[in-house]
PDB file of N, CA and C in Angstrom:
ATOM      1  N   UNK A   1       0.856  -1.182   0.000  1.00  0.00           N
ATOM      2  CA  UNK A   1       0.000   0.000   0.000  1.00  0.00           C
ATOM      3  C   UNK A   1       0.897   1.238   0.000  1.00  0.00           C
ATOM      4  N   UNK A   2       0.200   2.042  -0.921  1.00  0.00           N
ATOM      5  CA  UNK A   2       1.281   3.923  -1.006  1.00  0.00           C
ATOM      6  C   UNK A   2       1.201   3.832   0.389  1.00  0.00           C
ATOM      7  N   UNK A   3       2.219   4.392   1.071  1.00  0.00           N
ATOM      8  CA  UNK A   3       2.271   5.556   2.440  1.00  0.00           C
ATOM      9  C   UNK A   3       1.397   6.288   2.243  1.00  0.00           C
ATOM     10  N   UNK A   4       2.106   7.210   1.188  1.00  0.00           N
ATOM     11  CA  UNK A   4       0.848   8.347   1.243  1.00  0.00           C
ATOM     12  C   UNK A   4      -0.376   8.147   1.395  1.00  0.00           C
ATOM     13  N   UNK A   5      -0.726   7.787   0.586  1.00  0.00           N
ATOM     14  CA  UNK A   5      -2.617   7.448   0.159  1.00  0.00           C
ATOM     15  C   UNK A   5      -2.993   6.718   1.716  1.00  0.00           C
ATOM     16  N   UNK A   6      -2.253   5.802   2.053  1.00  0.00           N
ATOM     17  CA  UNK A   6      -2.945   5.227   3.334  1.00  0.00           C
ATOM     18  C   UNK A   6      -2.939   6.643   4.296  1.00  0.00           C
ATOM     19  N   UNK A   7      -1.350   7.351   4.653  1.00  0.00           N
ATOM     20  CA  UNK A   7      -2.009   8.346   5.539  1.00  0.00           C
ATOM     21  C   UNK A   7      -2.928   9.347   5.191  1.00  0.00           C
ATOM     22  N   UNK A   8      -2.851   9.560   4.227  1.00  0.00           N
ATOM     23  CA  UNK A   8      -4.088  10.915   3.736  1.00  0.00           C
ATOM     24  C   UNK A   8      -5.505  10.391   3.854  1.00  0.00           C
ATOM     25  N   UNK A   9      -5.724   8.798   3.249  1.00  0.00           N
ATOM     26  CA  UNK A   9      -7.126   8.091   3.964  1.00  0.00           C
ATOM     27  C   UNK A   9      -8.109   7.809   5.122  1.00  0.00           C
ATOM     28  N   UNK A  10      -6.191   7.675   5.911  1.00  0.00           N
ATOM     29  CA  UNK A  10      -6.662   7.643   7.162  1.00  0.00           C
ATOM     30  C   UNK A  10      -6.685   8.879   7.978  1.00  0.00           C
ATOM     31  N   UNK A  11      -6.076  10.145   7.631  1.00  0.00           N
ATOM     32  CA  UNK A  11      -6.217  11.480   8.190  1.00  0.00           C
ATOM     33  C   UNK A  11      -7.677  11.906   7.905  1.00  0.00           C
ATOM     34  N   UNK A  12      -7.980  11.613   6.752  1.00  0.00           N
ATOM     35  CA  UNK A  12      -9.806  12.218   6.443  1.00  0.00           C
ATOM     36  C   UNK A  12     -10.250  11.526   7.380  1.00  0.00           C
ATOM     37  N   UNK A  13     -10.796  10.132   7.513  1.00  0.00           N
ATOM     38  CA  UNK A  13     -11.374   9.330   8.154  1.00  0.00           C
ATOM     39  C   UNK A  13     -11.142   9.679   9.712  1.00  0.00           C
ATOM     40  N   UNK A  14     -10.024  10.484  10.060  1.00  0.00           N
ATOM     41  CA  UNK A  14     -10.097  10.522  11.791  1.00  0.00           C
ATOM     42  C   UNK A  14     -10.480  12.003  11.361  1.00  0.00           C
ATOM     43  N   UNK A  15     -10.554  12.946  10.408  1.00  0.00           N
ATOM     44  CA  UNK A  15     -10.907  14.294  10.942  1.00  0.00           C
ATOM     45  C   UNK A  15     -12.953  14.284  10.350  1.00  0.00           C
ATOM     46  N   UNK A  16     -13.468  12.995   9.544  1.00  0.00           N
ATOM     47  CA  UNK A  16     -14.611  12.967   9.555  1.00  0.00           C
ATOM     48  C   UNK A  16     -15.373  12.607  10.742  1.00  0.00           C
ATOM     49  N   UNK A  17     -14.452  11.459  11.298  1.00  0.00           N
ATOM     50  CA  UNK A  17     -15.386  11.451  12.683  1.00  0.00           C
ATOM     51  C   UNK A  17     -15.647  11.750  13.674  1.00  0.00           C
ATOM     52  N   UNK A  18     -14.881  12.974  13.969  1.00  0.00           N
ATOM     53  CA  UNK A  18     -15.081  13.750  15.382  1.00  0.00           C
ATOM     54  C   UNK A  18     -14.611  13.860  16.368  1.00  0.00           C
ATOM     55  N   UNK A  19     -14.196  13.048  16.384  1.00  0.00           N
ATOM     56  CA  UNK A  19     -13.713  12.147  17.988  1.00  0.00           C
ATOM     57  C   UNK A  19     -12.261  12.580  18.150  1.00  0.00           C
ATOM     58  N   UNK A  20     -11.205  12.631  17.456  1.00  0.00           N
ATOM     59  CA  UNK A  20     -10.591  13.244  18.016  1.00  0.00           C
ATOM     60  C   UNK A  20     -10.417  15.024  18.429  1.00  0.00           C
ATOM     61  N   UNK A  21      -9.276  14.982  19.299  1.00  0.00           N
ATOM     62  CA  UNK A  21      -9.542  16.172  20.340  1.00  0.00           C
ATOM     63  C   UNK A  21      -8.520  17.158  19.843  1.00  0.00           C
ATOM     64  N   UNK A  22      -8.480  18.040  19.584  1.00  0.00           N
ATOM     65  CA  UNK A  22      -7.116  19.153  18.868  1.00  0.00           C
ATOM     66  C   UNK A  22      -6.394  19.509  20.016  1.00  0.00           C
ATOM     67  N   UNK A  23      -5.169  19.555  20.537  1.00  0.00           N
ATOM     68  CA  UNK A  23      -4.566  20.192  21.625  1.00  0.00           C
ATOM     69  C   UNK A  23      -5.319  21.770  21.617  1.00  0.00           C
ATOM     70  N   UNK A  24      -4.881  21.863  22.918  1.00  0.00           N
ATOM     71  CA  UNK A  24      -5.656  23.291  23.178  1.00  0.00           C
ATOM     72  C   UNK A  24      -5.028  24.473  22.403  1.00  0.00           C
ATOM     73  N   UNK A  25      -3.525  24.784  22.191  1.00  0.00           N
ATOM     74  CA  UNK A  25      -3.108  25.981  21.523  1.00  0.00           C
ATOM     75  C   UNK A  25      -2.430  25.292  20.159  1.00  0.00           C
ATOM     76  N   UNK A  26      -3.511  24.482  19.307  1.00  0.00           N
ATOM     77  CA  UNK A  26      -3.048  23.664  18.041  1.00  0.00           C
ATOM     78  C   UNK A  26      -2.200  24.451  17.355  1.00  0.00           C
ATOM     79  N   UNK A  27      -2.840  25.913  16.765  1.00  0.00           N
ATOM     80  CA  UNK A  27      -2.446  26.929  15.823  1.00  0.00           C
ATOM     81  C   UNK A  27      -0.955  27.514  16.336  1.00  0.00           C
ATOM     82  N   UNK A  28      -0.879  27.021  17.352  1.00  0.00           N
ATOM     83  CA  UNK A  28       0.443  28.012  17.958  1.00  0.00           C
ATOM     84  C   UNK A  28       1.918  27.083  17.641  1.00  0.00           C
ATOM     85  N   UNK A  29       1.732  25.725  18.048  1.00  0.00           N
ATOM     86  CA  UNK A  29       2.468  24.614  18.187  1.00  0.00           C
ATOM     87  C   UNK A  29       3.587  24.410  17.083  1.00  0.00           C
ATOM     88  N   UNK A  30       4.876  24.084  17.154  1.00  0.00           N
ATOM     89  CA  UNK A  30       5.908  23.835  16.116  1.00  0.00           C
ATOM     90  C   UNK A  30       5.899  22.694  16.326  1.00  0.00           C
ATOM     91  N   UNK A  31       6.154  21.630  15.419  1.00  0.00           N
ATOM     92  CA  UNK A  31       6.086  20.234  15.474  1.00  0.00           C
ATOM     93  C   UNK A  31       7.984  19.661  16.006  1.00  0.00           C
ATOM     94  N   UNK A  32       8.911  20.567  15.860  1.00  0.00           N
ATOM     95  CA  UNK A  32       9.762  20.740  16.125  1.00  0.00           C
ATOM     96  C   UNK A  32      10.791  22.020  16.323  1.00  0.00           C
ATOM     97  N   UNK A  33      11.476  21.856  17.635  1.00  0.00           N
ATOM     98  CA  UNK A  33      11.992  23.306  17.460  1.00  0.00           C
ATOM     99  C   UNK A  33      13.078  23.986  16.661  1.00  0.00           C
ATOM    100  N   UNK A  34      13.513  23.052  15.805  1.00  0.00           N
ATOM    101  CA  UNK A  34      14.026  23.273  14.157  1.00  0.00           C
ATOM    102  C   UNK A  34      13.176  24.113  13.368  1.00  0.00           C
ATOM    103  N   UNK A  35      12.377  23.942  13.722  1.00  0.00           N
ATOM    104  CA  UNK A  35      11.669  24.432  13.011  1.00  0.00           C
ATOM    105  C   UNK A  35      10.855  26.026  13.144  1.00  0.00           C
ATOM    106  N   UNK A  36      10.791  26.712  12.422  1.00  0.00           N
ATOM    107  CA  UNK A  36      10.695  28.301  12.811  1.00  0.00           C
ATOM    108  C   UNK A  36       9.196  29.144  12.880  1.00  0.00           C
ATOM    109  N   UNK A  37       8.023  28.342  12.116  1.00  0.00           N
ATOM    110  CA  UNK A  37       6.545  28.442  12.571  1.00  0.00           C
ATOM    111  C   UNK A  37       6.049  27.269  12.818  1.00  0.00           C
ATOM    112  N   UNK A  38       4.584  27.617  13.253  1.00  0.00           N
ATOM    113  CA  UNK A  38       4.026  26.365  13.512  1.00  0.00           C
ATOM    114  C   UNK A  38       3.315  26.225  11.702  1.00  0.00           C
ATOM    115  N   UNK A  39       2.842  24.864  11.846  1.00  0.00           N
ATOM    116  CA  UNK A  39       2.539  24.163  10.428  1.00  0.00           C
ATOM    117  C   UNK A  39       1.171  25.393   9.681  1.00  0.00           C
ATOM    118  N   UNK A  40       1.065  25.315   8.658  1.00  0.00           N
ATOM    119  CA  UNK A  40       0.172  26.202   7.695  1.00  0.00           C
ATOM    120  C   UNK A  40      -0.947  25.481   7.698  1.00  0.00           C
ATOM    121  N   UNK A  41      -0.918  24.430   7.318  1.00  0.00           N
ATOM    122  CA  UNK A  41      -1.810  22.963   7.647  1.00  0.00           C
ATOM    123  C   UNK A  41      -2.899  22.835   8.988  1.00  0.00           C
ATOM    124  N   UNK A  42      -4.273  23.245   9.157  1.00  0.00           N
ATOM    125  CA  UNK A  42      -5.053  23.284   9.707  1.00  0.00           C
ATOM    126  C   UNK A  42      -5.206  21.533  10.035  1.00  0.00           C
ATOM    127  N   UNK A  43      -4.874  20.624   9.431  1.00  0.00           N
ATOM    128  CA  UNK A  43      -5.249  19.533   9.267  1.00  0.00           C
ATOM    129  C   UNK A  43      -3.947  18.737   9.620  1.00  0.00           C
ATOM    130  N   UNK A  44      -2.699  19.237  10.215  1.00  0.00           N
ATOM    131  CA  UNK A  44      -1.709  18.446  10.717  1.00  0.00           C
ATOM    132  C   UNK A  44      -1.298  17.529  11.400  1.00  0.00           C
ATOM    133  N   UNK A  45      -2.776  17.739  12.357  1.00  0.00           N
ATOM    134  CA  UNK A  45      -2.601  16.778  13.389  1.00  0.00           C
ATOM    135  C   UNK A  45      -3.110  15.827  13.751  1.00  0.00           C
ATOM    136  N   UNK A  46      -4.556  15.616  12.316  1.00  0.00           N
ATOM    137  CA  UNK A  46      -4.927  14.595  12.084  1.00  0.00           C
ATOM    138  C   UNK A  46      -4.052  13.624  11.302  1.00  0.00           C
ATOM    139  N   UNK A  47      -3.324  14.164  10.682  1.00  0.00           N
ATOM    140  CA  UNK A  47      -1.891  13.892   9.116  1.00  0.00           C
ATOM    141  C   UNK A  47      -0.859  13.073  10.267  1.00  0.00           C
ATOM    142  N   UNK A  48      -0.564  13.696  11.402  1.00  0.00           N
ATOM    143  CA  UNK A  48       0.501  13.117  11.993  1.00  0.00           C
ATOM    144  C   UNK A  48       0.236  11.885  12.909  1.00  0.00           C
ATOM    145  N   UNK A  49      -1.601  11.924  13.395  1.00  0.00           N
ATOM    146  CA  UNK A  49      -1.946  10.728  13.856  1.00  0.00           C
ATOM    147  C   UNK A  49      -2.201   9.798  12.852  1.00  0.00           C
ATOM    148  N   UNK A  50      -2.132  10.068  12.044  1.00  0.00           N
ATOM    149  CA  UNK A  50      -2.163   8.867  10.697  1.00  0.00           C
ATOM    150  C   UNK A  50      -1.042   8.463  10.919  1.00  0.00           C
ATOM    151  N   UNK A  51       0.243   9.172  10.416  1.00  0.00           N
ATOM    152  CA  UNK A  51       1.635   8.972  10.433  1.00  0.00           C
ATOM    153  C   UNK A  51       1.600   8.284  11.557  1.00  0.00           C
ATOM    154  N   UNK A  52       1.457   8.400  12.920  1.00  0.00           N
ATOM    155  CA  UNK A  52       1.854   7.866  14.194  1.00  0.00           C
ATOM    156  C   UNK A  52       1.302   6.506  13.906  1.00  0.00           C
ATOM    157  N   UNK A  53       0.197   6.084  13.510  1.00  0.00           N
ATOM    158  CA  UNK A  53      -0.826   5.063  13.471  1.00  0.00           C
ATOM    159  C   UNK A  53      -0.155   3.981  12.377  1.00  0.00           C
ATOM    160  N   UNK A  54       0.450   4.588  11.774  1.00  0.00           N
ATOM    161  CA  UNK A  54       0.992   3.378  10.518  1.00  0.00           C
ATOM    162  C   UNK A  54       2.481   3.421  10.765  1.00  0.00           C
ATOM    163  N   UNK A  55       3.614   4.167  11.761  1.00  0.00           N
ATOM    164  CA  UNK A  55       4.535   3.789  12.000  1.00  0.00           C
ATOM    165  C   UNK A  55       4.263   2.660  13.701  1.00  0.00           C
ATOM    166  N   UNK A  56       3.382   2.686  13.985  1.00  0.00           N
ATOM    167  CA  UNK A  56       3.390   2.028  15.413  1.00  0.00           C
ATOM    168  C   UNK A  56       2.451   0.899  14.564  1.00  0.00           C
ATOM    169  N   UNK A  57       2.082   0.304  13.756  1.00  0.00           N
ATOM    170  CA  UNK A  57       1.734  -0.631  12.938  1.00  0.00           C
ATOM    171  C   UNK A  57       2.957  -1.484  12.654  1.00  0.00           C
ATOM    172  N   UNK A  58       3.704  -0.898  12.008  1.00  0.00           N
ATOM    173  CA  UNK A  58       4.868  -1.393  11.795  1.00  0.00           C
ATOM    174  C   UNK A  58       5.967  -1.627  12.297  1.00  0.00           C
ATOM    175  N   UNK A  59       6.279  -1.006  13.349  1.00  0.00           N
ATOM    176  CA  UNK A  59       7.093  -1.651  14.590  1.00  0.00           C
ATOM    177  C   UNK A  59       6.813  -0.628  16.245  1.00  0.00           C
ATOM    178  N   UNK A  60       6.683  -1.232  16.822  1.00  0.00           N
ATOM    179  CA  UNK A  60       6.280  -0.254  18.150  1.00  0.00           C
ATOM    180  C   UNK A  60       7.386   0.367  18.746  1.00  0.00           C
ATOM    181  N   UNK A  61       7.213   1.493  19.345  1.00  0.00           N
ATOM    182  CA  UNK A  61       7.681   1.958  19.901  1.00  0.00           C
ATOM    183  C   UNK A  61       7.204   3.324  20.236  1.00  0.00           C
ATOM    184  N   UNK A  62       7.541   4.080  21.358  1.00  0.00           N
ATOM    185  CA  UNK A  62       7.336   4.906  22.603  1.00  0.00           C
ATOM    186  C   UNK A  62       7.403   6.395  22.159  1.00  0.00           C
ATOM    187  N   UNK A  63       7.072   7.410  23.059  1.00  0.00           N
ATOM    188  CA  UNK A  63       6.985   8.666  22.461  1.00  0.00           C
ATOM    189  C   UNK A  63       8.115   9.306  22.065  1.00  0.00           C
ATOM    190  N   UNK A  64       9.670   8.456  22.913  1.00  0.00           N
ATOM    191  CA  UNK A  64      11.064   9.041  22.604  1.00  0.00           C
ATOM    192  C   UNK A  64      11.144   8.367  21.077  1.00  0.00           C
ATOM    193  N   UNK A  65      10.853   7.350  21.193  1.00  0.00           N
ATOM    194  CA  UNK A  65      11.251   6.686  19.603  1.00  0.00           C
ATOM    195  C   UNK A  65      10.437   7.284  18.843  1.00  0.00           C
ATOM    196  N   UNK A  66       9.154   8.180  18.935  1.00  0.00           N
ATOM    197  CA  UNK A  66       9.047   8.675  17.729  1.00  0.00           C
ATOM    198  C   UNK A  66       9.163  10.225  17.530  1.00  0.00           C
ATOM    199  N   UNK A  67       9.691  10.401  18.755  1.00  0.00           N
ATOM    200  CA  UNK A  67      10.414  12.107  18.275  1.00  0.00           C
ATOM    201  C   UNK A  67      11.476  12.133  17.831  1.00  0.00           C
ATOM    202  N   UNK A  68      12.691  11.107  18.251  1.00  0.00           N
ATOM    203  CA  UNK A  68      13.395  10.806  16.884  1.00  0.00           C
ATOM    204  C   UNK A  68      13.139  10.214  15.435  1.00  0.00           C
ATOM    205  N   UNK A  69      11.934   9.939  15.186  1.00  0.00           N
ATOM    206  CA  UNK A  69      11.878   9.438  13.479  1.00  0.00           C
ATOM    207  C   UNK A  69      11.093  11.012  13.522  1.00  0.00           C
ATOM    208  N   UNK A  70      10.480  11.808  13.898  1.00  0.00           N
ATOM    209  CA  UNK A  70       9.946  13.189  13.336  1.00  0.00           C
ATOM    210  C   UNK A  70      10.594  14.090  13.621  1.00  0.00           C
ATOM    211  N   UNK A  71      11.723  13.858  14.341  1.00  0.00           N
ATOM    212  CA  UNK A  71      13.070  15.291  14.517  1.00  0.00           C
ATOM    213  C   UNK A  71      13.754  16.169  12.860  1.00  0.00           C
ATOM    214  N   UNK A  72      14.098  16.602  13.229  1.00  0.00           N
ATOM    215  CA  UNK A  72      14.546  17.579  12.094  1.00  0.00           C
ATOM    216  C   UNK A  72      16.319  17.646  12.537  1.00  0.00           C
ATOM    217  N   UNK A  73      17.210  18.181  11.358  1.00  0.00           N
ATOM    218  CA  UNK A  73      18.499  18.466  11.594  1.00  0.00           C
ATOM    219  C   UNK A  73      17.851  20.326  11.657  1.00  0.00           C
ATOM    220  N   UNK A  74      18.320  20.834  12.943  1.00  0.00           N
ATOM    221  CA  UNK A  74      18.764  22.305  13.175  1.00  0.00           C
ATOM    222  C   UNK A  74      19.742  23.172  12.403  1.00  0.00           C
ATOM    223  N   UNK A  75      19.597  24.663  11.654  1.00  0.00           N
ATOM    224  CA  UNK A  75      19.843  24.757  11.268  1.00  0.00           C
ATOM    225  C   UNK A  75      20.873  26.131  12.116  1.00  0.00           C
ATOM    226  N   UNK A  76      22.326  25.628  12.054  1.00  0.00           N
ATOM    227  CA  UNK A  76      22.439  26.712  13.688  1.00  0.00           C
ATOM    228  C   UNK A  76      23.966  27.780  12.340  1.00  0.00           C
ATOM    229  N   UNK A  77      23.610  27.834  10.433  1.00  0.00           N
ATOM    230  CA  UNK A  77      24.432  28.956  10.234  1.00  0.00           C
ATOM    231  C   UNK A  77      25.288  28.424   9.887  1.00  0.00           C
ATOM    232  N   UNK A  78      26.442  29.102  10.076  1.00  0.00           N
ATOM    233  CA  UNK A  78      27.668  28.490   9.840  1.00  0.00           C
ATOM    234  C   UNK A  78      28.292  27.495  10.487  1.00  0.00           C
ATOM    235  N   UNK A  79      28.139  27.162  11.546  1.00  0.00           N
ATOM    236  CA  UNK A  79      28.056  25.714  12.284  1.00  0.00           C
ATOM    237  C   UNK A  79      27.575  24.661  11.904  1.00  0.00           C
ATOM    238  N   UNK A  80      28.001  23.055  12.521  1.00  0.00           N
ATOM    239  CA  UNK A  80      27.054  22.565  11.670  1.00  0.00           C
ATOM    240  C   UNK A  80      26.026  21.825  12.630  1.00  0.00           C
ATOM    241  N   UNK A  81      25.340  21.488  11.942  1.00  0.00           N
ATOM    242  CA  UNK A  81      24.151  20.966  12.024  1.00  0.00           C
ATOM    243  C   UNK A  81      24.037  19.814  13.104  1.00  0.00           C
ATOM    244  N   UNK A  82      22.999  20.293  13.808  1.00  0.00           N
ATOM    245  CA  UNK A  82      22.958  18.838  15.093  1.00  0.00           C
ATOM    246  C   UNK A  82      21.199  18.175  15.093  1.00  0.00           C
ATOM    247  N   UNK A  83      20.999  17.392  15.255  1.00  0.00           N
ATOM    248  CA  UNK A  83      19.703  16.701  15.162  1.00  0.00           C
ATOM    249  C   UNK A  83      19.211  17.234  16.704  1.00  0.00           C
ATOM    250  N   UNK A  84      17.667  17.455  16.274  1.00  0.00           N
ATOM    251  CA  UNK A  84      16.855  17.880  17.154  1.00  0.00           C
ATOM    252  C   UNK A  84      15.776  17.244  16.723  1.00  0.00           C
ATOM    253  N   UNK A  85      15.239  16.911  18.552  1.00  0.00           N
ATOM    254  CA  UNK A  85      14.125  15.995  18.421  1.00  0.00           C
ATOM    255  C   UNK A  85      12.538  16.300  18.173  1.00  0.00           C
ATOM    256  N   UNK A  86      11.515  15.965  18.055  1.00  0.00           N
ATOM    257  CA  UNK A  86      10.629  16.767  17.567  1.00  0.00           C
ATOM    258  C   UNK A  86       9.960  17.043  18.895  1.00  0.00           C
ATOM    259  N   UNK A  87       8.207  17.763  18.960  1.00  0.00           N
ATOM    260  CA  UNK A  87       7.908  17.851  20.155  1.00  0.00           C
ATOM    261  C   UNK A  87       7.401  16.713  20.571  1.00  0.00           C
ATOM    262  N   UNK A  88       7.382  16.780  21.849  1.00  0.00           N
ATOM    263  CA  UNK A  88       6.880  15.182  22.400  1.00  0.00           C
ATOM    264  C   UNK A  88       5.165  15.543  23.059  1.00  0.00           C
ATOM    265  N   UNK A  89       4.716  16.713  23.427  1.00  0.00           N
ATOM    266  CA  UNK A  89       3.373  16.797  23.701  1.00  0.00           C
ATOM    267  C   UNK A  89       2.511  17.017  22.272  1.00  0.00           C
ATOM    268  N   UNK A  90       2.948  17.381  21.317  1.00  0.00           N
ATOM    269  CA  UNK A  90       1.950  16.531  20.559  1.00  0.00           C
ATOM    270  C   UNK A  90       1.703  14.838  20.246  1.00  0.00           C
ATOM    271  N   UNK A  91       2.841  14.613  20.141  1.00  0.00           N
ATOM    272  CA  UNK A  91       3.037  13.159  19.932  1.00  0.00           C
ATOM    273  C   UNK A  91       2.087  12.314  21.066  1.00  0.00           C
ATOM    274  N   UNK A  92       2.458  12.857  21.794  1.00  0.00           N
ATOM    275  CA  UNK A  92       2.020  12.359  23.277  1.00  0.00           C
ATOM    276  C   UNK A  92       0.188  12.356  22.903  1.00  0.00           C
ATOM    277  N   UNK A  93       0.166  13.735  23.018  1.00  0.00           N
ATOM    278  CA  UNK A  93      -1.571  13.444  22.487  1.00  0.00           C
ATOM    279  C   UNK A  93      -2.209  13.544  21.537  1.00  0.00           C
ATOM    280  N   UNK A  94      -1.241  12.680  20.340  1.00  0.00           N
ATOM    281  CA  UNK A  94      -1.874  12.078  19.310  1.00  0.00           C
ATOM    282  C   UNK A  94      -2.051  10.788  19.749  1.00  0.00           C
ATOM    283  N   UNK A  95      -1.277   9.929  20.603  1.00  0.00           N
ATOM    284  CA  UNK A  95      -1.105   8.642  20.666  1.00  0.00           C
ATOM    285  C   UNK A  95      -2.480   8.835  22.180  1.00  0.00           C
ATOM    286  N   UNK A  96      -2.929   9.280  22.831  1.00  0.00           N
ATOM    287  CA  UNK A  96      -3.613   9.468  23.513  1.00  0.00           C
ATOM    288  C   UNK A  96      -5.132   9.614  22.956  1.00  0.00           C
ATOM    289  N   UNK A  97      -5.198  10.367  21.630  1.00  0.00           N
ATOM    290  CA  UNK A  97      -6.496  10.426  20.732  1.00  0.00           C
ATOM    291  C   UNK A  97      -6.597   8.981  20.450  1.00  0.00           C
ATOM    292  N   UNK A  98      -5.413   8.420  20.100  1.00  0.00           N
ATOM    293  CA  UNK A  98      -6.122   6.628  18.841  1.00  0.00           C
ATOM    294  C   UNK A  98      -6.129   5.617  20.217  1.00  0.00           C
ATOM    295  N   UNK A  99      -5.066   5.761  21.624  1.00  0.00           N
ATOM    296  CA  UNK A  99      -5.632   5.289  21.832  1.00  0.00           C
ATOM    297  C   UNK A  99      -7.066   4.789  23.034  1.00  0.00           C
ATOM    298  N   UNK A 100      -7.738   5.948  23.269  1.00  0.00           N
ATOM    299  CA  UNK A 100      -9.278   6.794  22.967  1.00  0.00           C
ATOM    300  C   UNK A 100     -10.179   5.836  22.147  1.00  0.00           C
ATOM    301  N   UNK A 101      -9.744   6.285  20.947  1.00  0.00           N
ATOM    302  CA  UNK A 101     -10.728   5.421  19.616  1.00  0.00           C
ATOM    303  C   UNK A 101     -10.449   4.222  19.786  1.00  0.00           C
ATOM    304  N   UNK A 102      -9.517   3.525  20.685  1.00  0.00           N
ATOM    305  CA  UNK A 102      -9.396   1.812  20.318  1.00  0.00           C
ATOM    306  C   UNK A 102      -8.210   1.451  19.255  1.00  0.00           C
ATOM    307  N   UNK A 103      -7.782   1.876  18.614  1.00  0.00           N
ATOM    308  CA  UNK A 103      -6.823   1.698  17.662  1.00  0.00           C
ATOM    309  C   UNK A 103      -5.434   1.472  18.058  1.00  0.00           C
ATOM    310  N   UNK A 104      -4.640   2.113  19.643  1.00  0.00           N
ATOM    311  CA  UNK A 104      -3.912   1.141  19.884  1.00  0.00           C
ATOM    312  C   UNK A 104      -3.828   0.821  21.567  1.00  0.00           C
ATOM    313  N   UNK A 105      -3.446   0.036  21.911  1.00  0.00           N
ATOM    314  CA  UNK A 105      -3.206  -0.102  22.979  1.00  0.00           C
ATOM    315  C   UNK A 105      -1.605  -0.166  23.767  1.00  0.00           C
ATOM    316  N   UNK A 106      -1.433   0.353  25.109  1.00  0.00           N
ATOM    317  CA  UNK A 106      -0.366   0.164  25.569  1.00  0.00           C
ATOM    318  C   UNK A 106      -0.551  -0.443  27.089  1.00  0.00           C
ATOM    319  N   UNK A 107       0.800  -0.935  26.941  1.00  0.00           N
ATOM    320  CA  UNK A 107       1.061  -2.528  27.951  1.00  0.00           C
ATOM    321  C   UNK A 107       1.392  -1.750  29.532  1.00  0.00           C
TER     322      UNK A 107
END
């Protein structure tokens, strides 16, 4: 199955049904602090519980393991470049929305 197409399927499908919950200051949020605004994308955080939902499909792991697969390299100039991890309170309550809906469980 595309990546894509599965997460974009499954991002409609969680922002048609309601149920999940938007963090409280969504619009404000940087998905990493590499990063210099928050997303343009009204619809990101249904996009990233997809993403979360089909990488924890495929092998599990915890909110540190997936702020390193969504970290960014920092961009610090003429220096070079050091990896930075992404944020962990969204992550945190995306994986808190699915698993809400039943979709995953933890041990």
């Amino acid at each position: 199955v595309d990546p894509h197409l599965l997460t974009s399927t499954v991002s409609e499908h969680l922002k048609l049904t309601g149920k999940v919950t938007l963090p409280n200051n969504w619009d404000l949020l940087r998905m990493c602090p590499a990063n210099e605004l928050a997303p343009y994308s009204a619809e990101y955080f249904y996009t990233r519980c997809a993403s979360i939902l089909r990488h924890l499909y495929k092998r599990r792991s915890g909110v540190g393991g997936l702020r390193k697969k969504y970290g960014l390299k920092i961009n610090r100039g003429s220096r070079p470049s050091h990896a930075s991890k992404a944020n962990g309170g969204i992550i945190r309550k995306a994986m808190q929305n699915l698993e809400s809906l039943g979709y995953i469980e933890t041990s």
